[in-house]
Protein backbone atom coordinates (compact mmCIF):
# COMPACT_ATOMS: atom_id res chain seq x y z
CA UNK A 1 144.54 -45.62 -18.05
CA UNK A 2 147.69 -45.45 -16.18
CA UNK A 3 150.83 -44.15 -17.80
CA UNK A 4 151.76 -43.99 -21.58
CA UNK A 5 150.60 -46.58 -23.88
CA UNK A 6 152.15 -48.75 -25.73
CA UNK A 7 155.96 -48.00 -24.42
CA UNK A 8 158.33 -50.51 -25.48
CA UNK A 9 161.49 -49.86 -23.32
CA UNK A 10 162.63 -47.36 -21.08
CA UNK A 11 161.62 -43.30 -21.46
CA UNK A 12 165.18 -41.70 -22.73
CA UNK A 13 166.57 -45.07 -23.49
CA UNK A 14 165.85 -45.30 -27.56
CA UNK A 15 166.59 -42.62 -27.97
CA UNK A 16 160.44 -14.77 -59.98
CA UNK A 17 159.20 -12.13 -60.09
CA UNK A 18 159.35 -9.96 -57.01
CA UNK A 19 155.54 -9.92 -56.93
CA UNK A 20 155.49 -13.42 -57.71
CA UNK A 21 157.68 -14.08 -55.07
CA UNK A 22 155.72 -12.17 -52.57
CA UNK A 23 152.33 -14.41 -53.43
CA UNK A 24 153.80 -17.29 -52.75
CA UNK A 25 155.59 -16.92 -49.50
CA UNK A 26 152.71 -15.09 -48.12
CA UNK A 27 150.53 -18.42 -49.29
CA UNK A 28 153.14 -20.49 -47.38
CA UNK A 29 152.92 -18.39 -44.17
CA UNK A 30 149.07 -17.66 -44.53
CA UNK A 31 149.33 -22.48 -44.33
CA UNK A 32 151.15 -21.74 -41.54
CA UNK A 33 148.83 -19.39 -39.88
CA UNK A 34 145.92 -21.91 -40.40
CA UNK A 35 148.10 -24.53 -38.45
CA UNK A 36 149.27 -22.44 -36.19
CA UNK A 37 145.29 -21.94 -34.67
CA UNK A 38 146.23 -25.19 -35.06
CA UNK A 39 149.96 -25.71 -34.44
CA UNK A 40 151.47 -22.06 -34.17
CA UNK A 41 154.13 -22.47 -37.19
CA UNK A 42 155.64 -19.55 -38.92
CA UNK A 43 156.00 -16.52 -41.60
CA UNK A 44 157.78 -15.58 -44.53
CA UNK A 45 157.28 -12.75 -46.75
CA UNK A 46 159.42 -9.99 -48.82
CA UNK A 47 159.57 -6.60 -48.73
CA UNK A 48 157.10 -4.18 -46.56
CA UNK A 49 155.36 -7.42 -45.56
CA UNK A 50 157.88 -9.16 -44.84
CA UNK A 51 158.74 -6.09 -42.33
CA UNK A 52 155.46 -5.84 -40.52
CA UNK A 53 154.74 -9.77 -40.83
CA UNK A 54 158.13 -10.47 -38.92
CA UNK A 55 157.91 -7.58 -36.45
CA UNK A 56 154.63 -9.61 -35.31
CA UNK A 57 156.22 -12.72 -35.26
CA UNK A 58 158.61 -11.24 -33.01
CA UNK A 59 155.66 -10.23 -30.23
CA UNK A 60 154.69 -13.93 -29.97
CA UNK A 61 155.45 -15.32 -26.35
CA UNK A 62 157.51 -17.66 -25.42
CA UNK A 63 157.61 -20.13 -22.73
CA UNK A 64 160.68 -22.53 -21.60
CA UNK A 65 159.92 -26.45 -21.79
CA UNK A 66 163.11 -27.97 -22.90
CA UNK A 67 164.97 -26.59 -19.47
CA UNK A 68 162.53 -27.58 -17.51
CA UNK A 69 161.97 -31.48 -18.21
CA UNK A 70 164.91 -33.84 -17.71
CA UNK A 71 166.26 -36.09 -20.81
CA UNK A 72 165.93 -39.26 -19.29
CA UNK A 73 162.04 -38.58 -18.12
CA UNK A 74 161.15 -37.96 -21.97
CA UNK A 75 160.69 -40.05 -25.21
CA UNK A 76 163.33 -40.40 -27.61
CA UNK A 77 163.23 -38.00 -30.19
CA UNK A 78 161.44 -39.68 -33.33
CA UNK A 79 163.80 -40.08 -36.08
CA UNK A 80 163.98 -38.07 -39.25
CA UNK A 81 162.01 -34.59 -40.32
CA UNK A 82 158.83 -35.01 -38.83
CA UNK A 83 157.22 -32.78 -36.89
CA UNK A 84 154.95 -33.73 -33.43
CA UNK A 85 153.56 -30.53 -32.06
CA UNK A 86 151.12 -30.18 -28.93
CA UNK A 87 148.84 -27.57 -29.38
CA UNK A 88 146.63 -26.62 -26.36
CA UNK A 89 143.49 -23.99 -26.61
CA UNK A 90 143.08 -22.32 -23.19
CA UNK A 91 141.15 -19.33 -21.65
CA UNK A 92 142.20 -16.53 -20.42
CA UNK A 93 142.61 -17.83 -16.47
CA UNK A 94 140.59 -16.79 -13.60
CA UNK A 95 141.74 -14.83 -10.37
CA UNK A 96 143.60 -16.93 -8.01
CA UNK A 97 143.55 -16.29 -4.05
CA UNK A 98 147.03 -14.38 -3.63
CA UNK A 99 147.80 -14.42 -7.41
CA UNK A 100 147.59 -11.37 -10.03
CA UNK A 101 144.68 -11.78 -12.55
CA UNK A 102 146.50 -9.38 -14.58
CA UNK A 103 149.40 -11.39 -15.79
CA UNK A 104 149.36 -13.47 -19.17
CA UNK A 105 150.13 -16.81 -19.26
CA UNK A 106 153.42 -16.52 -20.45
CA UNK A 107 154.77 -14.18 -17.18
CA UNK A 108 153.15 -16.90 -15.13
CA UNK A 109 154.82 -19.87 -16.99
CA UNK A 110 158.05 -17.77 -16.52
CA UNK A 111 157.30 -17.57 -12.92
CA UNK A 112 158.74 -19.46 -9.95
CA UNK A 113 155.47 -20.54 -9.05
CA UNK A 114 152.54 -21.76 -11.59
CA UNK A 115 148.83 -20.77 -10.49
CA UNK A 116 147.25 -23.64 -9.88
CA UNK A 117 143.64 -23.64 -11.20
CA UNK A 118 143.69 -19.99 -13.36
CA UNK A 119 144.25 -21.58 -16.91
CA UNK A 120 142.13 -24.06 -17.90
CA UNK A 121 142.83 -26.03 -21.03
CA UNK A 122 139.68 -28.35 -22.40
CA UNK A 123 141.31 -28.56 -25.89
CA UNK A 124 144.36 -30.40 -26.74
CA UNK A 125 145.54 -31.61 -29.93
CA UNK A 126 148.81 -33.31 -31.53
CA UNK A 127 149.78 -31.71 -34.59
CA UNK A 128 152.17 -34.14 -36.92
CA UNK A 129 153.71 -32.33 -39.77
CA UNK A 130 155.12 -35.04 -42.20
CA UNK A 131 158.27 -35.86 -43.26
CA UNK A 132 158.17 -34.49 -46.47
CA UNK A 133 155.61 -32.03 -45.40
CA UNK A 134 153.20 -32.66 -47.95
CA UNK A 135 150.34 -33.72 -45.03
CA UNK A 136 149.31 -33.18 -41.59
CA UNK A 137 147.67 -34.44 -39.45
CA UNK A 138 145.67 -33.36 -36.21
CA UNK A 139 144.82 -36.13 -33.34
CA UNK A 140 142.52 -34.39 -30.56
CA UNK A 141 142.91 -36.18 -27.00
CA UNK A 142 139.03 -36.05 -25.03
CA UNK A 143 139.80 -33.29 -22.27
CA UNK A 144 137.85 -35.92 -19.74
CA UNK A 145 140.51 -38.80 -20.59
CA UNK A 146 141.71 -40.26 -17.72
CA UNK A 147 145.42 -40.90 -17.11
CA UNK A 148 148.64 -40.43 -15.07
CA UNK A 149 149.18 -36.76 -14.41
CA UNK A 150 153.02 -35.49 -14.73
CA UNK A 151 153.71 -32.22 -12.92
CA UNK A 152 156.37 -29.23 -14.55
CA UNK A 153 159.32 -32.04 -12.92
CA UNK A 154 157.77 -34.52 -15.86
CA UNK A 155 156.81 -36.65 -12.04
CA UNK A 156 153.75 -38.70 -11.91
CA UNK A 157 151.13 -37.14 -9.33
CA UNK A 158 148.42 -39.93 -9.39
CA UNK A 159 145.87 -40.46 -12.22
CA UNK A 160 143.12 -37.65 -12.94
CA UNK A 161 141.14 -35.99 -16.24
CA UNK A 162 143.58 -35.17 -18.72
CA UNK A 163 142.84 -31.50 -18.61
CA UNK A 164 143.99 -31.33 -15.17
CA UNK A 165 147.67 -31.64 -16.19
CA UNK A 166 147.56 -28.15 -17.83
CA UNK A 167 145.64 -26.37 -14.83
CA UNK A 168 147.51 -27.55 -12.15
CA UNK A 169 150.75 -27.97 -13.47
CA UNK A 170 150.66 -25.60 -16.47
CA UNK A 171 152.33 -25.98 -19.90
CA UNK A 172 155.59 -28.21 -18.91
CA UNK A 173 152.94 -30.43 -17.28
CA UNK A 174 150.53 -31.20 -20.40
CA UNK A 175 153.50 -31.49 -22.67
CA UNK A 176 155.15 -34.44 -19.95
CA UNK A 177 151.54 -36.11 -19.75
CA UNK A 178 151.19 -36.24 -23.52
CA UNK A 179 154.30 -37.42 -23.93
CA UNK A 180 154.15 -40.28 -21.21
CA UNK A 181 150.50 -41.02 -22.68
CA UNK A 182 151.36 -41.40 -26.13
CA UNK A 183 155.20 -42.59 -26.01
CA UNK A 184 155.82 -39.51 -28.62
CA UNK A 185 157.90 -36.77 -28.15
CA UNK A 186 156.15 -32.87 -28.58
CA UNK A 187 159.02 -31.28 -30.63
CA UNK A 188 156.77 -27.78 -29.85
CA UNK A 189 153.82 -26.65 -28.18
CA UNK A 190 151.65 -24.14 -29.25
CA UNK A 191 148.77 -22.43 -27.17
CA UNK A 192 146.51 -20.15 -28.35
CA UNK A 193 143.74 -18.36 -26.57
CA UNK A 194 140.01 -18.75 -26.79
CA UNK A 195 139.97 -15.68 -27.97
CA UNK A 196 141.96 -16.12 -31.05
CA UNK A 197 138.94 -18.13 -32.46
CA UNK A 198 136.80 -14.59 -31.77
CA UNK A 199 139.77 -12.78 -33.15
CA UNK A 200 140.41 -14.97 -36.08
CA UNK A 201 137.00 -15.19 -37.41
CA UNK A 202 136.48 -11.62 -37.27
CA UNK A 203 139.65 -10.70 -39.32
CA UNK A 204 138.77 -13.21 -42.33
CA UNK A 205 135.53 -11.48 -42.68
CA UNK A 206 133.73 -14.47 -40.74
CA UNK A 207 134.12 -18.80 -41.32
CA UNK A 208 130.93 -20.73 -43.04
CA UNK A 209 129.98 -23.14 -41.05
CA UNK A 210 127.00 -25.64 -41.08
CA UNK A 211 124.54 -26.67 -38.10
CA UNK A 212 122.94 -29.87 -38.97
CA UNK A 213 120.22 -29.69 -36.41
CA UNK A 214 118.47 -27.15 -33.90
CA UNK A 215 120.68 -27.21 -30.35
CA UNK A 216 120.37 -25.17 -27.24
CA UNK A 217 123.50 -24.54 -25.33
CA UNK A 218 121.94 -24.09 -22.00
CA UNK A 219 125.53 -23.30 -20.50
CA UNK A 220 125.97 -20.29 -22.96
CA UNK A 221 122.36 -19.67 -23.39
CA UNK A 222 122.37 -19.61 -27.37
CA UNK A 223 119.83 -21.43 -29.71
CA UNK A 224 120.78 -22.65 -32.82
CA UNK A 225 118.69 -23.01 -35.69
CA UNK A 226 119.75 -25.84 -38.39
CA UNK A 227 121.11 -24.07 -41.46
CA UNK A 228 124.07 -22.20 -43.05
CA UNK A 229 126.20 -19.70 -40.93
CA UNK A 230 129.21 -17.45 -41.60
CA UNK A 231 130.28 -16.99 -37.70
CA UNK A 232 132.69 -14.35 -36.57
CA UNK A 233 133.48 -12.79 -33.23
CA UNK A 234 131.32 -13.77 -30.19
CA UNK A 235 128.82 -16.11 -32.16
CA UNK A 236 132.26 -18.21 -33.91
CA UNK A 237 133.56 -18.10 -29.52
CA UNK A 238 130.46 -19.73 -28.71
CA UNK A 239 130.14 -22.43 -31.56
CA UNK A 240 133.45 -23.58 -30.21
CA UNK A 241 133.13 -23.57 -27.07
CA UNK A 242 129.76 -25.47 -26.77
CA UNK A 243 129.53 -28.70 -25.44
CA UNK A 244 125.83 -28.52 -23.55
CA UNK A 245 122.93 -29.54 -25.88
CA UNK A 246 124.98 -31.71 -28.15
CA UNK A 247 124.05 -35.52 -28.46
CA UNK A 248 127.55 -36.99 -27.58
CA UNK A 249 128.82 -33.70 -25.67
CA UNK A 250 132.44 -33.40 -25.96
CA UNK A 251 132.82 -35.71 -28.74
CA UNK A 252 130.68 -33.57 -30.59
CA UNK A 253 132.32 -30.34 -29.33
CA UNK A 254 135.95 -32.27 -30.99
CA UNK A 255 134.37 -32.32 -34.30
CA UNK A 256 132.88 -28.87 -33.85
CA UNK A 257 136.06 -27.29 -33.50
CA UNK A 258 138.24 -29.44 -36.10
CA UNK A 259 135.36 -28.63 -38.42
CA UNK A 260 136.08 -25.17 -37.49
CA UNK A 261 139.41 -25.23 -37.75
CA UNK A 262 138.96 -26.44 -41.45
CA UNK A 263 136.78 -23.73 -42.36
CA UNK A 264 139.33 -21.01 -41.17
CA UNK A 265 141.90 -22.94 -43.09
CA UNK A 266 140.16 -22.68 -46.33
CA UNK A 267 138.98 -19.14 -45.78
CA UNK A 268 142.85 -18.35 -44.80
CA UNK A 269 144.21 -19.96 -47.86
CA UNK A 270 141.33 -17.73 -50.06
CA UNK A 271 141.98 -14.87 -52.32
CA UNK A 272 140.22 -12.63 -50.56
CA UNK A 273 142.14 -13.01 -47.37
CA UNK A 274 145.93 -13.37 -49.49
CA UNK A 275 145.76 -10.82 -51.54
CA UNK A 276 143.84 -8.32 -49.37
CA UNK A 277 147.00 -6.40 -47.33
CA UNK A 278 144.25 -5.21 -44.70
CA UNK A 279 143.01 -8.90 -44.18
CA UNK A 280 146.11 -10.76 -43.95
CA UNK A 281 148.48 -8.15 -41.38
CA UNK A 282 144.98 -8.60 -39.55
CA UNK A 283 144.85 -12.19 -39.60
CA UNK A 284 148.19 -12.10 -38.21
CA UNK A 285 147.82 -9.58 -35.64
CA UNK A 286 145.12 -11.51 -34.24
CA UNK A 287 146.92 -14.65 -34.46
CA UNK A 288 150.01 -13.26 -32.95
CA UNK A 289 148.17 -11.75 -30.23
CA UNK A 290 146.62 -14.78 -28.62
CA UNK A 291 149.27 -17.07 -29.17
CA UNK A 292 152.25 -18.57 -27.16
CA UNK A 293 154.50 -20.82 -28.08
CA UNK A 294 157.69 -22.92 -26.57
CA UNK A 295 160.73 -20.62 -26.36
CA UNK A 296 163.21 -23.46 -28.08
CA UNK A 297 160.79 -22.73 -31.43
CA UNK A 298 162.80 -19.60 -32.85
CA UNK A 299 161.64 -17.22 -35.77
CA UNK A 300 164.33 -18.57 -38.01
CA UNK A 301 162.78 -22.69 -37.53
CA UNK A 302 159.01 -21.28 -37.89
CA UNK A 303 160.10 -19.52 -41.23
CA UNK A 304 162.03 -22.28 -42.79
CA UNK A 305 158.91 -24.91 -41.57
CA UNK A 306 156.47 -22.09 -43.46
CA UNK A 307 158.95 -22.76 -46.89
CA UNK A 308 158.76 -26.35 -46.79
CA UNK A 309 155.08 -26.11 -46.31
CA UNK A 310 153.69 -23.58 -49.11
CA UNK A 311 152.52 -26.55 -51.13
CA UNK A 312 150.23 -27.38 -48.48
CA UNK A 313 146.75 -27.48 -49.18
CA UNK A 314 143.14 -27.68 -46.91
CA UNK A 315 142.86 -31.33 -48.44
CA UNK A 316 146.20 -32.41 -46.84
CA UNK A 317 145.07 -32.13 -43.56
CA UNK A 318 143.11 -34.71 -41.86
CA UNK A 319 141.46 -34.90 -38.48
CA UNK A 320 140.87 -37.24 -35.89
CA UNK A 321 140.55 -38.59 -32.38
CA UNK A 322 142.25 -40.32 -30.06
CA UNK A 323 140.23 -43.85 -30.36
CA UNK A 324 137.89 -43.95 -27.10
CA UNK A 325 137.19 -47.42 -25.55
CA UNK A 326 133.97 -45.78 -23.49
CA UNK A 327 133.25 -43.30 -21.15
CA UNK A 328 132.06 -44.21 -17.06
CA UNK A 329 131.05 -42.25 -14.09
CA UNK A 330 133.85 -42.78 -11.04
CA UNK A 331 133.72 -41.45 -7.56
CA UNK A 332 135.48 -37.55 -7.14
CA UNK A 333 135.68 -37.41 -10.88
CA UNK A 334 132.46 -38.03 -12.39
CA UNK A 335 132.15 -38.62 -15.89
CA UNK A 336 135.46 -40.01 -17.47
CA UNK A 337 136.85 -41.21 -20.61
CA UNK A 338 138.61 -44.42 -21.49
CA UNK A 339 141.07 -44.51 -24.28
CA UNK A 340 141.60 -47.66 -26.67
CA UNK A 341 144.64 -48.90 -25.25
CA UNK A 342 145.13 -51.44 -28.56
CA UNK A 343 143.95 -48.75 -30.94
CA UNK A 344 145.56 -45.79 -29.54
CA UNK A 345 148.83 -47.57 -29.69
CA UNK A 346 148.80 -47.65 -33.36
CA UNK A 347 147.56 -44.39 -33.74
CA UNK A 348 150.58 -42.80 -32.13
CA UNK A 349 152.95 -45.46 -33.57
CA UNK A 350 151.45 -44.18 -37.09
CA UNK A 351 152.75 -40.44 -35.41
CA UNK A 352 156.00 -42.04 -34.22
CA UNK A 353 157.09 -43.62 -37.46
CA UNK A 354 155.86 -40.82 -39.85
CA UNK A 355 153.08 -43.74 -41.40
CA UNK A 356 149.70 -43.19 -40.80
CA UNK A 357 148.41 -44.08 -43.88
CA UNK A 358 148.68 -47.33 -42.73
CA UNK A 359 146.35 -46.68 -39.91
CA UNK A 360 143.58 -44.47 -41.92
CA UNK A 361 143.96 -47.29 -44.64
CA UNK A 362 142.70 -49.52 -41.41
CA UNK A 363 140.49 -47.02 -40.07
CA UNK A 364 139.21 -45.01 -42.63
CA UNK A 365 136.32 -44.11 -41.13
CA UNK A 366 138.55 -42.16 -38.29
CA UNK A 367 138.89 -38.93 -40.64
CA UNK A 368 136.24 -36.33 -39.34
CA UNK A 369 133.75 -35.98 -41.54
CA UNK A 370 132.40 -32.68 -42.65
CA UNK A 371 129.66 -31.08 -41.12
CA UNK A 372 129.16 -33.68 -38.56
CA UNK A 373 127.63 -31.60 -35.69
């Protein structure tokens, strides 16, 4: 698939109580926290909380996109409230010929030159925040989909796997080939480590999740027996992260890690994680620690978004795909995936125009189900 889909004129051319109190806003940022593994939104609390939560906030990096991609090369801003955030899940980068291993990725997307090939990025999701930010929604995009890469000039550099964009070009890249892909413009970007799913799990006291069937990631070397599981540290790491051993391989992997994503939502938004002190500055810590975000998204916007969403709730967020058309083997590239030109359209016109009821009411079976791998 070459170039966006679905583009209809030019790119840049459309263009209470105290303790009351407290419960509540730390139930708004702890919905926040659960879309910020997701989506990397914000905090808001009162008093010695709101001290320590804040001061955390405050360590999160920050990288420039906004400076770095020209107006015209961009879609129009979509109208009204709504919120379309890119949210990438990367490793922690590999040494480089000539490059420092010992930099994080936010010193090297700061840098004058980006190293090629020491991130690698095999999870990529838009995040779209309603409106009236009573739902959201979460559209993963197959890491083998092949399109038009854009480089950190938002220039086209010949079609590859979409996961290439953020390795070779790094974060202003994968936010300019989203963006020409789906036609929608990324108001933010979040990234968040690999190791924030380790970190994550552990701090909640461990996410329930359930294996359908016996697997064997031969990559990672781990059986896994059918049953019930409460994963946390290096076992939650490695249910992410497999893809060997599954039936549909990184289709099932997708659903693996919105299913997990779910799970850590729910066990977020639990008593025992809001009103334990311990839990929760250690649920942030760990979130805060593995996260970066785009340096236009200030503390000030991610607190006011946490407000509007503390009515939020694990059933108002739904997960999907981008709609596949097939998958083929091509020479240099091997396996590849082929999006639904047609179908993906209106799946990021539903994003564009704040509606996608109208799509799930079309395509209902699109919504992950639970427990599906």
């Amino acid at each position: 698939m070459a170039g966006s889909l679905g583009k209809s004129g030019g790119a840049g051319k459309r263009r209470a109580d105290a303790d009351k109190f407290r419960r509540r806003h730390r139930k708004a940022y702890l919905a926040l926290v659960t879309l910020a593994v997701v989506s990397s939104l914000g905090i808001f609390a009162t008093g010695a909380y709101a001290y320590m939560l804040n001061k955390q906030l405050n360590n999160v990096d920050k990288v420039g996109i906004g400076d770095k991609l020209k107006e015209e090369d961009r879609p129009d801003p979509d109208k009204g409230r709504a919120l379309n955030i890119l949210l990438l899940g990367s490793d922690k980068g590999e040494k480089v010929p000539g490059e420092s291993a010992n930099t994080t990725l936010a010193e090297d997307a700061k840098a004058d030159k980006w190293p090629a090939g020491k991130y690698r990025s095999d999870t990529m999701m838009i995040v779209h925040i309603t409106a009236n930010r009573k739902a959201a929604y979460l559209a993963s995009i197959p890491r083998d989909t092949f399109t038009t890469i854009y480089d950190a000039e938002g220039k086209p550099r010949g079609q590859q796997k979409i996961n290439a964009a953020f390795s070779e070009y790094g974060t202003v890249g994968a936010v300019s080939t989203v963006e020409h892909l789906t036609n929608l413009r990324m108001k933010h970007v979040a990234i968040i480590d690999w190791a924030g799913f380790k970190d994550l799990s552990t701090a909640v006291g461990g996410v329930p999740v359930t294996i359908p069937k016996d697997t064997y990631d031969d990559s990672q070397h781990v059986m896994w027996k059918a049953g019930d599981y409460n994963l946390e540290g290096t076992k939650a790491l490695q249910y992410v992260r497999q893809r060997h051993g599954l039936l549909r391989g990184d289709f099932d992997r997708i659903a693996r890690q919105q299913n997990f994503l779910r799970a850590l939502m729910s066990k977020m938004l639990s008593k025992g994680v809001t009103r334990n002190p311990v839990k929760l500055i250690n649920t942030v810590k760990a979130l805060t620690k593995n996260l970066t975000v785009d340096q236009e998204w200030t503390g000030g916007d991610m607190r006011g978004l946490a407000l509007s969403l503390r009515g939020m709730q694990t059933k108002d967020v739904y997960f999907l795909s981008a709609p596949v058309a097939g998958t083929e083997t091509i020479p240099i590239y091997g396996s590849i995936v082929r999006l639904d030109e047609l179908k993906s359209k209106e799946l990021f016109t539903g994003f564009r125009d704040d509606d996608l009821k109208t799509y799930l009411d079309k395509y209902p079976d699109d919504i992950l189900k639970k427990d599906v791998s």
